[in-house]
C-alpha atoms as a PDB file:
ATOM      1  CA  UNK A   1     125.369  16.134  31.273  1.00  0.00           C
ATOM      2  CA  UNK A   2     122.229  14.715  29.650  1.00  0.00           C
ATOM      3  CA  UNK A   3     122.623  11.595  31.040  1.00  0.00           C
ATOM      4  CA  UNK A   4     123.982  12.529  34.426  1.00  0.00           C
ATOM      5  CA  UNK A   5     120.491  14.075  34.447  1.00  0.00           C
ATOM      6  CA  UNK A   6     118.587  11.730  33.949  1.00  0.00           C
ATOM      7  CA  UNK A   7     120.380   9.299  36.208  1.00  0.00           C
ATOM      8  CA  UNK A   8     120.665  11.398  39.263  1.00  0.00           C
ATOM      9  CA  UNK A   9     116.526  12.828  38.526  1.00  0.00           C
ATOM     10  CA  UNK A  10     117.864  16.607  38.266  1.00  0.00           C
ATOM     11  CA  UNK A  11     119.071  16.622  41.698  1.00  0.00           C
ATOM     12  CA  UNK A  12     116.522  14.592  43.096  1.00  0.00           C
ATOM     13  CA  UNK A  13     119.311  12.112  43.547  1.00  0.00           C
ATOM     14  CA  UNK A  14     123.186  12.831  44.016  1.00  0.00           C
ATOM     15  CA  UNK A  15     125.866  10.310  44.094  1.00  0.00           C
ATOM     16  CA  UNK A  16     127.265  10.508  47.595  1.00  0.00           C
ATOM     17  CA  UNK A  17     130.771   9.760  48.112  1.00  0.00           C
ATOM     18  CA  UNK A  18     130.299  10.283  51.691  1.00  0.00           C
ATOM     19  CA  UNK A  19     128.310  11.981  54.696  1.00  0.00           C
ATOM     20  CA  UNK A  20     129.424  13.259  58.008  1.00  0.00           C
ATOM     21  CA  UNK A  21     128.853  15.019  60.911  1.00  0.00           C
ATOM     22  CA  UNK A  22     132.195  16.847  61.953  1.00  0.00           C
ATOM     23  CA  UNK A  23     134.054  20.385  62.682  1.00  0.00           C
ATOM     24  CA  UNK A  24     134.272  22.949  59.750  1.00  0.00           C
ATOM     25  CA  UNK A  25     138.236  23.231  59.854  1.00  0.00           C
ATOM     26  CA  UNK A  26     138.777  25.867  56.957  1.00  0.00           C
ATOM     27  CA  UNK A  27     137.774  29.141  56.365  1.00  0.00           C
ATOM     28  CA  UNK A  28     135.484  31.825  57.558  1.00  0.00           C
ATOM     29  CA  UNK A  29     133.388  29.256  59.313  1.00  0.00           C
ATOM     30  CA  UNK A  30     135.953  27.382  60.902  1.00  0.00           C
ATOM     31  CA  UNK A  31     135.341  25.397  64.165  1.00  0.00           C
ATOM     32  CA  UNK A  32     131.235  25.236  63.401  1.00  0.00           C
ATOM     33  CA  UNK A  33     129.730  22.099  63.730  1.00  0.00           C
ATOM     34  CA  UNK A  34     128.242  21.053  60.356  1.00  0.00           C
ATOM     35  CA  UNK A  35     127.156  17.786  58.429  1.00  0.00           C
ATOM     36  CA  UNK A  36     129.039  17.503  55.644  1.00  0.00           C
ATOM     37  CA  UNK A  37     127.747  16.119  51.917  1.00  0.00           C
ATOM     38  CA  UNK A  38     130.493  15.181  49.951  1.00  0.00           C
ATOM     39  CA  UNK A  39     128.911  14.723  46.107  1.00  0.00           C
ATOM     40  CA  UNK A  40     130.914  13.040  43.183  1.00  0.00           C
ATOM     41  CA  UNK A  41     132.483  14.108  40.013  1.00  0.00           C
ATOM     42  CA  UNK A  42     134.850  16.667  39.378  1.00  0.00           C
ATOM     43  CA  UNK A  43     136.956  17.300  36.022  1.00  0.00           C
ATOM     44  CA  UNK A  44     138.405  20.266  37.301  1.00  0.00           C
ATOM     45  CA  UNK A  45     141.827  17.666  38.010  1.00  0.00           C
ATOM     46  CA  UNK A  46     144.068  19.055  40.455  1.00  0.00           C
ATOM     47  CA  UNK A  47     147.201  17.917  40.933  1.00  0.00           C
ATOM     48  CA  UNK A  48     147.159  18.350  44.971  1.00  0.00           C
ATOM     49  CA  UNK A  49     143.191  17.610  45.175  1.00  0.00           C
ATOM     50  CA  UNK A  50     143.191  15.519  48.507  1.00  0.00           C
ATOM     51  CA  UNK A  51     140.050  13.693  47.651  1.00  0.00           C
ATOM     52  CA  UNK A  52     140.370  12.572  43.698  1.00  0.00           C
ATOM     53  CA  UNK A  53     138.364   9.230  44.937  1.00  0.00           C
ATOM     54  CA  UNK A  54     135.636  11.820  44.184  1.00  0.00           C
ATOM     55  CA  UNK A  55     136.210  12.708  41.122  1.00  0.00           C
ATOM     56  CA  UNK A  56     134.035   9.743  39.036  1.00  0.00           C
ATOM     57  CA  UNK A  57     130.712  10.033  40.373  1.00  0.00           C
ATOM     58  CA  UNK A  58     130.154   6.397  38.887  1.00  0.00           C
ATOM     59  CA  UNK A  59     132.241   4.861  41.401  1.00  0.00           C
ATOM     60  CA  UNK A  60     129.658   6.516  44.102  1.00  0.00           C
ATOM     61  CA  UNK A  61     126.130   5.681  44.980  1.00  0.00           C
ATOM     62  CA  UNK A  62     122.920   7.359  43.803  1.00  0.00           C
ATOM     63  CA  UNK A  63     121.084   8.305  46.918  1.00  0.00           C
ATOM     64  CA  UNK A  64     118.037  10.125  47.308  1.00  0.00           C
ATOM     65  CA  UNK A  65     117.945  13.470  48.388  1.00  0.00           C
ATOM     66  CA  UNK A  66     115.400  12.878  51.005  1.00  0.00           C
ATOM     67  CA  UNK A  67     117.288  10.164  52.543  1.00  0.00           C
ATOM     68  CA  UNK A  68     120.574  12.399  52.550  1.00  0.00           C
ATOM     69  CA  UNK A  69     118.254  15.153  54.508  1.00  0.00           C
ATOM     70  CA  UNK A  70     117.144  11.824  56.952  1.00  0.00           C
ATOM     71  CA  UNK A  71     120.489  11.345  57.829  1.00  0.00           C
ATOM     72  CA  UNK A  72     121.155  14.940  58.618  1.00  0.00           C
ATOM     73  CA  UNK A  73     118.527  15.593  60.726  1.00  0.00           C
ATOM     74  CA  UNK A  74     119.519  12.391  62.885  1.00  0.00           C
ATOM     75  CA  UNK A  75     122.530  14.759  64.337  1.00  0.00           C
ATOM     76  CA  UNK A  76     122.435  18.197  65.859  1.00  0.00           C
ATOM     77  CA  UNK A  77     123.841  19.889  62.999  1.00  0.00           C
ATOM     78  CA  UNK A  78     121.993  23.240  62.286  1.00  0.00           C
ATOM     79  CA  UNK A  79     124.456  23.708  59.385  1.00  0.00           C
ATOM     80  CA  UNK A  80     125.316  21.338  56.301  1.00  0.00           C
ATOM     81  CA  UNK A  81     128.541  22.274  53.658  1.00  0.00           C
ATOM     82  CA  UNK A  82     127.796  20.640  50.554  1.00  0.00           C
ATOM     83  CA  UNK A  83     131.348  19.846  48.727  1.00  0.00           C
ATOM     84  CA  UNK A  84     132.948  17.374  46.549  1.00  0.00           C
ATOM     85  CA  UNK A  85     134.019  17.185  43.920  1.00  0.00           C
ATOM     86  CA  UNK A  86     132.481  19.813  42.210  1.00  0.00           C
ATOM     87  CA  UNK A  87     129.236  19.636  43.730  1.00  0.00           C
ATOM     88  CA  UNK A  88     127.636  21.869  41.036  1.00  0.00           C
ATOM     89  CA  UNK A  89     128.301  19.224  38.460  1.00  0.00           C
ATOM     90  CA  UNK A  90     124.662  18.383  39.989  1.00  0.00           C
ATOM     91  CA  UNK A  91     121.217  20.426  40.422  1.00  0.00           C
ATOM     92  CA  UNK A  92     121.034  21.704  43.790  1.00  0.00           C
ATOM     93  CA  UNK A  93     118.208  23.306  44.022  1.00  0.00           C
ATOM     94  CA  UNK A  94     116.120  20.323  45.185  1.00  0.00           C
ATOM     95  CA  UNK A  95     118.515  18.873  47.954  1.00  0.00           C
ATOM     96  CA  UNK A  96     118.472  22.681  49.590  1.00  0.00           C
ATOM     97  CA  UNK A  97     115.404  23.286  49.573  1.00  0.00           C
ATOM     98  CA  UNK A  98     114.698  20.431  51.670  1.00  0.00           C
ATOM     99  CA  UNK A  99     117.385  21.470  53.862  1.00  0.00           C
ATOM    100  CA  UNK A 100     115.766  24.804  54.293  1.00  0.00           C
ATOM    101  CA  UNK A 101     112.537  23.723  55.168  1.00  0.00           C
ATOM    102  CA  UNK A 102     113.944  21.761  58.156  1.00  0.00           C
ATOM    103  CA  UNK A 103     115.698  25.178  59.139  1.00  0.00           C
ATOM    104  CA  UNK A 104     119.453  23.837  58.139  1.00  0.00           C
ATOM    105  CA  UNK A 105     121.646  26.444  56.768  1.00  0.00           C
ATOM    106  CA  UNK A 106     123.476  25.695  53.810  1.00  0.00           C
ATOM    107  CA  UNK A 107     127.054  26.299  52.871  1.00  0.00           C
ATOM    108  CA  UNK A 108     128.555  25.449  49.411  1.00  0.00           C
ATOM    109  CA  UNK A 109     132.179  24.719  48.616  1.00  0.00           C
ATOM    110  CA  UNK A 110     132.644  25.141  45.051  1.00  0.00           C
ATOM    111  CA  UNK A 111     135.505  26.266  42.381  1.00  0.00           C
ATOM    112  CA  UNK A 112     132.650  28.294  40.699  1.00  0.00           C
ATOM    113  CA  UNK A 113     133.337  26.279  36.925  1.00  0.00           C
ATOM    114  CA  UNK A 114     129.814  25.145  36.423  1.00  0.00           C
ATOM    115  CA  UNK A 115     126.370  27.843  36.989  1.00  0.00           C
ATOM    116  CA  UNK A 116     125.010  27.629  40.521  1.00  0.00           C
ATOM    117  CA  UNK A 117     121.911  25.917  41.459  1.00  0.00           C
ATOM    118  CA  UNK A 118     120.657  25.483  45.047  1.00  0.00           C
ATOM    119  CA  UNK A 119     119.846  27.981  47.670  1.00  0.00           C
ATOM    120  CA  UNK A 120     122.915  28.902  50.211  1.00  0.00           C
ATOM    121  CA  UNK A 121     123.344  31.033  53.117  1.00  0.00           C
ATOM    122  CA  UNK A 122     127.274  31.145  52.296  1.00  0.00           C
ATOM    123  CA  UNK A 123     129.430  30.021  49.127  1.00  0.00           C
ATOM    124  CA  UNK A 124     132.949  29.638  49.687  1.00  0.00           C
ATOM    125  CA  UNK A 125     134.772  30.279  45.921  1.00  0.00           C
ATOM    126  CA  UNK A 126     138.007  28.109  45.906  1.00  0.00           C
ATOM    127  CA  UNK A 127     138.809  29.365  41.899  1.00  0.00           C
ATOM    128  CA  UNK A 128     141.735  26.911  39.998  1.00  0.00           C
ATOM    129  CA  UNK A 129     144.157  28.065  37.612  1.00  0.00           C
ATOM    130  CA  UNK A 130     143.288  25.125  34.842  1.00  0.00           C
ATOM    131  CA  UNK A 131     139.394  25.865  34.792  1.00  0.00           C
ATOM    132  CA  UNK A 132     138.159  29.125  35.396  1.00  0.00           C
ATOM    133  CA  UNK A 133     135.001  30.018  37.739  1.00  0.00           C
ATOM    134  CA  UNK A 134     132.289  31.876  35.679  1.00  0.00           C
ATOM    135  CA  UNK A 135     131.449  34.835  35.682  1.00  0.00           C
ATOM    136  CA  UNK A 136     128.620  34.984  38.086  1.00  0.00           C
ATOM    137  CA  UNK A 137     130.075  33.131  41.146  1.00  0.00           C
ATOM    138  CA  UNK A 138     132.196  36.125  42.054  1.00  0.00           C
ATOM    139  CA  UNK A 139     129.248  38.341  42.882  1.00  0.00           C
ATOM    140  CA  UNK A 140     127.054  35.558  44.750  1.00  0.00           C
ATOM    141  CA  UNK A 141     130.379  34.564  46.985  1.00  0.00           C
ATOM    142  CA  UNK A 142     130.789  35.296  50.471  1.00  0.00           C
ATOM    143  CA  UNK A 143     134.019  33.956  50.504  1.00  0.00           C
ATOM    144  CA  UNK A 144     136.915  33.526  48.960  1.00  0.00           C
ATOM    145  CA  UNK A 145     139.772  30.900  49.566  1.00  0.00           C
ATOM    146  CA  UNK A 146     142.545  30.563  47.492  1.00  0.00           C
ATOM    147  CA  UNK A 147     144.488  27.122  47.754  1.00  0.00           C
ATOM    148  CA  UNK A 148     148.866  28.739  47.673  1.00  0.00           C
ATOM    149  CA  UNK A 149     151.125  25.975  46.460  1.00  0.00           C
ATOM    150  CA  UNK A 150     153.992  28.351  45.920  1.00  0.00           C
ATOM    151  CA  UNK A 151     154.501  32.149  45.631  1.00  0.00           C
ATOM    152  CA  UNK A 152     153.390  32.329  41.697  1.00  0.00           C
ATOM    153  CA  UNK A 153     149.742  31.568  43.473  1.00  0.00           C
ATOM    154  CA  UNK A 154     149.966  35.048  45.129  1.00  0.00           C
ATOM    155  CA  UNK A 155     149.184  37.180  41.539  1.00  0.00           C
ATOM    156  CA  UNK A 156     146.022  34.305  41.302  1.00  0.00           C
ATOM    157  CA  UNK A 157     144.636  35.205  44.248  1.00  0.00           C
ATOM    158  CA  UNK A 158     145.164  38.784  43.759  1.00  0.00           C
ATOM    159  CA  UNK A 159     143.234  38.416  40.348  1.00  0.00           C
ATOM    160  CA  UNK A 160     140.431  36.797  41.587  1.00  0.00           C
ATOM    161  CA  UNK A 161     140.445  38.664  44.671  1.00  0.00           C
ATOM    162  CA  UNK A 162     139.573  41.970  42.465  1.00  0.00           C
ATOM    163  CA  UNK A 163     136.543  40.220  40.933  1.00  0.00           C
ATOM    164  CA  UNK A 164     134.542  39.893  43.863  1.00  0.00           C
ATOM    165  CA  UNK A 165     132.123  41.600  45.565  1.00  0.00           C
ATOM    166  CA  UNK A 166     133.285  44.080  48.026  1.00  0.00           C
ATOM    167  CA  UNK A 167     131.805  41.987  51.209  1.00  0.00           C
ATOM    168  CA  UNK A 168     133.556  38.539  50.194  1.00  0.00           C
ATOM    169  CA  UNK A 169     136.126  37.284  53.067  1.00  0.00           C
ATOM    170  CA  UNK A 170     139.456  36.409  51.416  1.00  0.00           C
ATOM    171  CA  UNK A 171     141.375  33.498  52.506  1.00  0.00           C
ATOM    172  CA  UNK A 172     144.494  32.085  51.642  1.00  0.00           C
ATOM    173  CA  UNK A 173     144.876  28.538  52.428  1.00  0.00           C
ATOM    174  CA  UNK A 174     148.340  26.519  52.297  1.00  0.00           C
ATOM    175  CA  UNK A 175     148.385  23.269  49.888  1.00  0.00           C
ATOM    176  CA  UNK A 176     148.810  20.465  53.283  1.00  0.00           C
ATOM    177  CA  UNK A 177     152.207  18.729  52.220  1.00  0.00           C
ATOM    178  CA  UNK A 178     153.709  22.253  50.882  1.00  0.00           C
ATOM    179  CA  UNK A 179     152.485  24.141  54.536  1.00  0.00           C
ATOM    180  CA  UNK A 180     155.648  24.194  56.263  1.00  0.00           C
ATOM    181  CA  UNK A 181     157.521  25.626  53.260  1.00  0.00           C
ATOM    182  CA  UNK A 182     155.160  28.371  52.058  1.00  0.00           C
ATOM    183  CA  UNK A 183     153.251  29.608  54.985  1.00  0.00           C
ATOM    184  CA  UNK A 184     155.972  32.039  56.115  1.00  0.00           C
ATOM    185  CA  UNK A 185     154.998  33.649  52.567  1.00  0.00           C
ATOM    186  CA  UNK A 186     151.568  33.732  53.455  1.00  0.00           C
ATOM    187  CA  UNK A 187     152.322  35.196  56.269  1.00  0.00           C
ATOM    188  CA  UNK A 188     154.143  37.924  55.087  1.00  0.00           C
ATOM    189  CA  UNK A 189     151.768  38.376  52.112  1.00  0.00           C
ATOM    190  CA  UNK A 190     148.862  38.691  54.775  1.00  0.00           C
ATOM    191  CA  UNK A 191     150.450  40.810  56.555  1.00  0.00           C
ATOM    192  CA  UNK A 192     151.247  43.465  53.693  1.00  0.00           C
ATOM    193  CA  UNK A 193     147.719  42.439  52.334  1.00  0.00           C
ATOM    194  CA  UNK A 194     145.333  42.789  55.480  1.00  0.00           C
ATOM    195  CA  UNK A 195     142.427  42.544  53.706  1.00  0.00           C
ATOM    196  CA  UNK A 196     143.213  38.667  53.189  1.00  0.00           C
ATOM    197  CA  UNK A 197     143.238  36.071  56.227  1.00  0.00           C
ATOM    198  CA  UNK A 198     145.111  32.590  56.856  1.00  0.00           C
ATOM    199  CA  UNK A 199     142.850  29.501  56.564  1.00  0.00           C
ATOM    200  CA  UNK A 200     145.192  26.412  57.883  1.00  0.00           C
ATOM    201  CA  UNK A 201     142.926  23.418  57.213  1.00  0.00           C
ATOM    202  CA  UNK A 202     141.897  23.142  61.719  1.00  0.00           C
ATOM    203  CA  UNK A 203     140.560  19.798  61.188  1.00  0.00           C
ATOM    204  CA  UNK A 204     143.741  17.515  59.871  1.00  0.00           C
ATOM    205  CA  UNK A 205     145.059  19.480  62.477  1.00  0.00           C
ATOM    206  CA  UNK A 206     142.867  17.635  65.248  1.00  0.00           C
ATOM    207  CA  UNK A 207     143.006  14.603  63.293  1.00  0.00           C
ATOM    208  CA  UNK A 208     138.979  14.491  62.426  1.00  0.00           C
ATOM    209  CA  UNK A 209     136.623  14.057  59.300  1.00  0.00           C
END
């Protein structure tokens, strides 16, 4: 990470796979307007990941932080959900606090592997079997959304559901090509389990960003 550092200025630069202004389509905050950051690298390696062209932040470029926060404030977003990738491959803490003094919420979409930087009004947890969060994101999220491939995904979510604070939303999300076949399990889990919620990915749904 040494170099990464020193290339991207400790956050003062991120490489930006893409930036858009769109409608949140998963989760708790689902049908918000928000500008979306998507930031590169991620060696967490799912096999269902629908944006690998992320993963190898080299392939991305390395854009200022203040210009990123230019581009935002062109659009009426009052919210911004900083994803990837795993976005906390990068130091945070300089691109939000930008954001917060222009009065932008910020929302973080992370699988919780690397320590948390930045400042966030909500962190959605998405943990993966092959890399574990650590330990800390499970207090600090306000939600969490577990991606359900098939039904062995159920005890995962269970187990990570138990780790978090007692205020975190819990979603269950369907993988997109395996929806048809295992959302009437999700259904049924949710429905035994109504502490957890269905997240069904709105926005591929409209056929937007």
């Amino acid at each position: 990470m040494g170099e990464e550092h020193k290339l991207f200025e400790g956050g003062r630069k991120l490489p930006l796979v893409e930036e858009f202004y769109t409608i949140q389509g998963e989760g708790f905050h689902t049908g918000k307007a928000a500008y979306f950051i998507r930031v590169g690298g991620c060696d967490v390696g799912c096999s269902w990941c629908d944006t690998k062209f992320s993963w190898d932040p080299s392939l991305h470029p390395v854009v200022p932080a203040e210009q990123i926060v230019e581009h935002v404030l062109s659009h009426p977003a009052a919210a911004v959900v900083v994803t990837g990738g795993e976005p906390l491959m990068v130091n945070l803490d300089y691109l939000t606090t930008l954001l917060k003094k222009n009065g932008i919420e910020t929302f973080l979409e992370t699988s919780g592997v690397y320590p948390l930087s930045g400042s966030w009004d909500w962190i959605c947890l998405s943990p993966k079997r092959n890399f574990r969060p650590v330990e800390e994101i499970f207090d600090r999220a306000h939600e969490l959304k577990v991606i359900i491939t098939s039904e062995e995904d159920f005890s995962w979510a269970l187990e990570n559901g138990s780790r978090v604070n007692a205020g975190c939303k819990l979603f269950l999300q369907p993988e997109w090509s395996q929806r048809d076949s295992i959302l009437p399990a999700i259904i049924e889990f949710v429905k035994t389990n109504p502490r957890w919620m269905i997240s069904l990915q709105a926005h591929k749904y409209m056929k937007i960003p």
